[in-house]
Protein backbone atom coordinates (compact mmCIF):
# COMPACT_ATOMS: atom_id res chain seq x y z
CA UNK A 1 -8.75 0.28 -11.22
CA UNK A 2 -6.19 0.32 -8.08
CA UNK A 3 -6.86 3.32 -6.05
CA UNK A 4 -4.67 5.50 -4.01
CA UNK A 5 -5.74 5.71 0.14
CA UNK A 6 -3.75 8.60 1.76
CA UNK A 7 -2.92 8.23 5.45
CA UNK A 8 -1.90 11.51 6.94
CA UNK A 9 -0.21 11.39 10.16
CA UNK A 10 0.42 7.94 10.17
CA UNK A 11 1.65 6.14 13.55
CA UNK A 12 0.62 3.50 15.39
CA UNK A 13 -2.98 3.02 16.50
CA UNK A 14 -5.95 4.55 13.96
CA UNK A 15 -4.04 5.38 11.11
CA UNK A 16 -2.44 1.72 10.93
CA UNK A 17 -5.42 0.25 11.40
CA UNK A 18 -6.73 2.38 8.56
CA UNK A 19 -3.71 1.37 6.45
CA UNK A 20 -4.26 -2.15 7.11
CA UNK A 21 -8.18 -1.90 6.45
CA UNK A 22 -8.05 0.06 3.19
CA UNK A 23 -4.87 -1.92 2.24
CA UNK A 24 -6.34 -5.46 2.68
CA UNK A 25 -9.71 -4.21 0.50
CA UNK A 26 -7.37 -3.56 -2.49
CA UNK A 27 -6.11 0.16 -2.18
CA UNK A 28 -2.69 1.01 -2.65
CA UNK A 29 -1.54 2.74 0.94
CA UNK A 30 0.97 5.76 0.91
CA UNK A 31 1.62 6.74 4.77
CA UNK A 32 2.77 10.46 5.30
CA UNK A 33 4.52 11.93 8.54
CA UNK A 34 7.14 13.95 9.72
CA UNK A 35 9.06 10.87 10.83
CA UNK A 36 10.82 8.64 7.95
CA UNK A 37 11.65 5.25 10.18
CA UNK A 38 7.93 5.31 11.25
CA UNK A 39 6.47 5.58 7.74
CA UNK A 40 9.59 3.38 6.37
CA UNK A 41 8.56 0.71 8.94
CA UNK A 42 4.74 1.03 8.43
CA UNK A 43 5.53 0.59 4.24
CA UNK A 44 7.36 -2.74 4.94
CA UNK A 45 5.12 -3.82 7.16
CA UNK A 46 2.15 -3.42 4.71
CA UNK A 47 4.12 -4.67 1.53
CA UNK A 48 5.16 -8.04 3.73
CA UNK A 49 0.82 -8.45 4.10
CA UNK A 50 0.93 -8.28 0.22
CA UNK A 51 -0.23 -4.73 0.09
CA UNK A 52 1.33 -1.94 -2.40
CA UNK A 53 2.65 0.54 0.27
CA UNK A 54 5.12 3.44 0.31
CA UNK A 55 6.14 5.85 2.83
CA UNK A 56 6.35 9.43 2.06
CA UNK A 57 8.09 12.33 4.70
CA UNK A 58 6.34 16.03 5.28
CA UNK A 59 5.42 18.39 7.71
CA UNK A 60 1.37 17.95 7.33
CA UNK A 61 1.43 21.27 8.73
CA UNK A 62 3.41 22.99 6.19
CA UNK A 63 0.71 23.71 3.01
CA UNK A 64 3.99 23.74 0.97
CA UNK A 65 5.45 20.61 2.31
CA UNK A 66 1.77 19.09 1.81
CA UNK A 67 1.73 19.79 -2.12
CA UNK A 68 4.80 18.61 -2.83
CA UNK A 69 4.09 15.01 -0.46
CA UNK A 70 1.05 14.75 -2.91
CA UNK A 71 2.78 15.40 -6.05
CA UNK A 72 5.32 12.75 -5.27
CA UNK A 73 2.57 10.64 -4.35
CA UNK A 74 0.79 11.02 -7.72
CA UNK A 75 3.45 10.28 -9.93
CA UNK A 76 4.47 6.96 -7.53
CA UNK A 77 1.08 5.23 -7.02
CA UNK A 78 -2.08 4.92 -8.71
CA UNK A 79 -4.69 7.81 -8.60
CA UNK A 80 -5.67 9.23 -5.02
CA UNK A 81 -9.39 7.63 -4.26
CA UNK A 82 -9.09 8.39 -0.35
CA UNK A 83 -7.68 11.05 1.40
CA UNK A 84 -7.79 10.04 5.13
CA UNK A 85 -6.29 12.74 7.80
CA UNK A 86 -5.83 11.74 11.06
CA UNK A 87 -2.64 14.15 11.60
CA UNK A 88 -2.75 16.13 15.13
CA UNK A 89 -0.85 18.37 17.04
CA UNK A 90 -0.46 18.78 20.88
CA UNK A 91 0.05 21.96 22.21
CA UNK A 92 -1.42 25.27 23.75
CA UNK A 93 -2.72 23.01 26.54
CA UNK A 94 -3.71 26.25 28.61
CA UNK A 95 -4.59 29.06 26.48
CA UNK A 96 -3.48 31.12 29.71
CA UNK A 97 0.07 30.76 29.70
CA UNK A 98 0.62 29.14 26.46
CA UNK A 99 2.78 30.88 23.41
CA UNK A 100 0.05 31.55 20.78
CA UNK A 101 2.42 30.19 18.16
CA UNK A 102 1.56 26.57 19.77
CA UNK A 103 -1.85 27.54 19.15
CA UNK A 104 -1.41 28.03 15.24
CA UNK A 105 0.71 24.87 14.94
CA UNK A 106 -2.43 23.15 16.28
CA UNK A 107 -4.84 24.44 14.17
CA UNK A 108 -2.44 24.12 11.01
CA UNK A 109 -2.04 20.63 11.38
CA UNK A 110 -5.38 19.88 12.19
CA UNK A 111 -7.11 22.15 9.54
CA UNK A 112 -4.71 24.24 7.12
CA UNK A 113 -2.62 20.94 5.77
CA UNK A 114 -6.01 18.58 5.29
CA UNK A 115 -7.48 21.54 3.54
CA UNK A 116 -3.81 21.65 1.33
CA UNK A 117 -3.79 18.11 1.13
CA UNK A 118 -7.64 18.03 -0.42
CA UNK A 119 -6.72 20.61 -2.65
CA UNK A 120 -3.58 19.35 -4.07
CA UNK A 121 -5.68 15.75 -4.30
CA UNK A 122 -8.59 17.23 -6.11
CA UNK A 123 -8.00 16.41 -9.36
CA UNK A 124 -7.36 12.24 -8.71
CA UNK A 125 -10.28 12.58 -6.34
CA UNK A 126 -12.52 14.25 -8.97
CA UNK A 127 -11.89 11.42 -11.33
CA UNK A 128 -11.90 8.75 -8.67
CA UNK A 129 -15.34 10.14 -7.10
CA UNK A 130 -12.87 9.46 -3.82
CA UNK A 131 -13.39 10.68 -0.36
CA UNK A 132 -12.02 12.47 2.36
CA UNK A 133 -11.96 10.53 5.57
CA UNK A 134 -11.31 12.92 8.66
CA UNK A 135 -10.30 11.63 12.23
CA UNK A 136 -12.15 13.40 14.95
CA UNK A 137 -11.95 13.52 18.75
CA UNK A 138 -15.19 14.07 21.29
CA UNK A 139 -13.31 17.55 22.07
CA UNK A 140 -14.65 18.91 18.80
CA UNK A 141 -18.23 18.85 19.93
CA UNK A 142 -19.46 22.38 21.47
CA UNK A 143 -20.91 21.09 25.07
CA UNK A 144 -20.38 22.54 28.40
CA UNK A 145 -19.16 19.32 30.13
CA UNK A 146 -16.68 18.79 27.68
CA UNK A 147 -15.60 22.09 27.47
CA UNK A 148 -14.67 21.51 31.33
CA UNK A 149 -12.83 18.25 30.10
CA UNK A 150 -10.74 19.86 27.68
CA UNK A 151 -9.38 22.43 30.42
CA UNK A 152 -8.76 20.06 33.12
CA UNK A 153 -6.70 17.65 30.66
CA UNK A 154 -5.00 20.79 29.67
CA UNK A 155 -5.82 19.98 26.33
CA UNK A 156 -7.43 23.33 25.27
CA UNK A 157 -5.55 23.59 22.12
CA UNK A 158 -6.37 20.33 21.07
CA UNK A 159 -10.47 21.04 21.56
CA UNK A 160 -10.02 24.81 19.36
CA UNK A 161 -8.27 22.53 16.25
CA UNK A 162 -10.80 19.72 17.02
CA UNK A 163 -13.94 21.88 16.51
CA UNK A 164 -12.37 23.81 13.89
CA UNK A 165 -11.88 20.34 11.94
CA UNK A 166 -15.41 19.24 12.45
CA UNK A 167 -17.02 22.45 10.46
CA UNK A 168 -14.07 22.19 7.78
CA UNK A 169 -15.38 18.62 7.46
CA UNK A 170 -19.15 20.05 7.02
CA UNK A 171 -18.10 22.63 5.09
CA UNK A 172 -16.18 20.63 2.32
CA UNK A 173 -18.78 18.12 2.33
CA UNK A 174 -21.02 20.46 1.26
CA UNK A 175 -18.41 22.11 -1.50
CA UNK A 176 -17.73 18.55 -2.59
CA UNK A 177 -20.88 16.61 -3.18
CA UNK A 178 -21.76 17.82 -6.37
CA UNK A 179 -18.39 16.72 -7.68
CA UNK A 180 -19.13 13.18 -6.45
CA UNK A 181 -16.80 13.13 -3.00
CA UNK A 182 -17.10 11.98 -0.28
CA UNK A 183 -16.03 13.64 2.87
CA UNK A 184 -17.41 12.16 6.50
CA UNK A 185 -15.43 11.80 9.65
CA UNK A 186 -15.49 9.58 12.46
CA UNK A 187 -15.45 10.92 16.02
CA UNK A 188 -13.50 8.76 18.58
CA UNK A 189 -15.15 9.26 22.25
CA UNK A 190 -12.13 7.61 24.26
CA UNK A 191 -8.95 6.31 24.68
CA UNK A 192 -7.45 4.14 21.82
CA UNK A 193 -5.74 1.03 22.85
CA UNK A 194 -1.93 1.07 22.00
CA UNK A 195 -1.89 5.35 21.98
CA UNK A 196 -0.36 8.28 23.26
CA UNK A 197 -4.00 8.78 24.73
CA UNK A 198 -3.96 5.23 26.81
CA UNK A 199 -3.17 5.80 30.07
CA UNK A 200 -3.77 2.23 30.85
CA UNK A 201 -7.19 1.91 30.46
CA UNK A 202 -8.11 2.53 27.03
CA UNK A 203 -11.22 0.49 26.00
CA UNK A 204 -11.15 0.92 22.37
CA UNK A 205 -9.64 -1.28 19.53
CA UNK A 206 -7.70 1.02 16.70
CA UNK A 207 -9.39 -2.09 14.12
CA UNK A 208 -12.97 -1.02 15.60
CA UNK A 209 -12.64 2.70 14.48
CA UNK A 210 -10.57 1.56 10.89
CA UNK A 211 -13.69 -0.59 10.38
CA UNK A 212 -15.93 2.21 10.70
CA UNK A 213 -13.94 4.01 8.52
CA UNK A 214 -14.52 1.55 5.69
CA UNK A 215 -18.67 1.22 6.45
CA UNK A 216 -18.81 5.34 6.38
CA UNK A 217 -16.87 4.95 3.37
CA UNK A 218 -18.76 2.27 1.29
CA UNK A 219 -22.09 3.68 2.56
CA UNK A 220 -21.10 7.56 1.27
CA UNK A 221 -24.11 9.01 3.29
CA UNK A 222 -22.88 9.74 7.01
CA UNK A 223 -21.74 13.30 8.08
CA UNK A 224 -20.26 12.51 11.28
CA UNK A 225 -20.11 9.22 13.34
CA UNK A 226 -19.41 8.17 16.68
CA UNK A 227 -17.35 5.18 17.95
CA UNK A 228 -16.97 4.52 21.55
C-alpha cells in the first residue's frame, strides 16, 4: 500500500532531501509551508523524478490552519505513514529586549503545530503503524557550553523551542508506542550546506541527514540521533 510522508516546513536543504529520500523509496510526498511558489516548485520538482507529490499552504504554527492542511491532505493522497516536522521559527534572539510574542511564535511552530499535526494524523498513522520524524538542532540539548552558544548567536529563542521539541519528541514516543508509532528525531550538530544556517562553511550534506532519517525510520528503535 502507497503511504503518505508529510514534510512540514518544507524549503530547501533537510526537508527536500527528506522529500526526495522518502519519495524515491515509494511514499507519496505532500510538502506544507506558509509559502505556495516554494511548495508549488518543490511538487513539480518531485513529480518530474516520477514521484506522487503535492504541495499544500498553512501556517504550521496555527493548530487550526494545521488540521485543516491535514484534512486536505487525507482526502488527496494515500493514508499518512510519516509525519516528518522540520518547521522552525526565528525569533526572540535575546530574551532581554525581545517582544515575548516572538517568543510564542517560536515555540508554536516548533512544538504546538507538530503536536496539531500528530493529532489530526493519528488516525492514518494508527492504521499505517507510521512515524513521526522530528528535526532537531544541537541547541536543544541542556549543556552549559551550548547554552553560551545560543546567547552569543542571539539565537535564544531558537534553543527554548529546540529543547522544548526534544521532550515533546520523548514524550509522544512514549504515548505512542503501544499504538505501534514511531516517533525519533534526528539532531543536526552544524551548519547544513545550501541553508539559511551556512555562512559559508557549512560541512554537512542535507542527503546525509535525509538518509539518516530513513535508517532511524526502517530501524524503529532510536530515540534521538546525532549527525554531524
Amino acid at each position: 500500500m502507497t503511504k503518505t510522508i508529510i514534510v512540514g516546513g518544507y524549503g530547501v536543504g533537510i526537508s527536500n532531501a527528506v522529500a526526495e529520500k522518502f519519495g524515491a523509496e515509494g511514499y507519496a510526498v505532500a510538502l506544507v509551508a506558509r509559502n505556495a511558489e516554494r511548495v508549488d516548485a518543490g511538487a513539480k520538482a518531485l513529480v518530474a523524478r516520477g514521484i506522487k507529490a503535492e504541495g499544500f499552504v498553512a501556517d504550521l504554527g496555527d493548530p487550526a490552519a494545521v488540521r485543516a492542511v491535514v484534512a486536505k491532505i487525507r482526502t488527496t493522497l494515500p493514508p499518512i505513514g510519516i509525519v516528518q516536522w522540520t518547521a522552525y521559527a526565528p525569533g526572540a534572539g535575546d530574551l532581554t529586549t525581545a517582544d515575548p510574542a516572538e517568543l510564542r511564535t517560536a515555540f508554536d511552530v516548533a512544538v504546538t503545530g507538530l503536536v496539531a499535526m500528530v493529532q489530526a494524523a493519528l488516525p492514518d498513522l494508527r492504521e499505517t503503524k507510521g512515524a513521526v520524524l522530528v528535526t532537531n538542532g544541537g541547541l536543544s540539548y541542556l549543556v552549559p557550553q551550548l547554552d553560551t552558544i545560543a546567547v552569543q548567536w542571539g539565537a535564544m529563542g531558537l534553543a527554548i523551542a529546540s529543547a522544548a521539541k526534544h521532550k515533546t519528541v520523548r514524550l509522544l514516543a512514549e504515548k505512542l508506542r503501544p499504538d505501534g508509532i514511531y516517533v525519533g528525531e534526528v539532531v543536526v550538530n552544524g551548519s547544513v550546506k545550501g541553508t539559511a544556517f551556512d555562512s559559508g562553511n557549512a560541512t554537512l550534506d542535507a542527503s546525509t541527514v535525509a538518509a539518516k532519517f530513513w535508517a532511524i525510520c526502517q530501524a524503529r528503535t532510536d530515540l534521538s540521533v546525532a549527525v554531524s
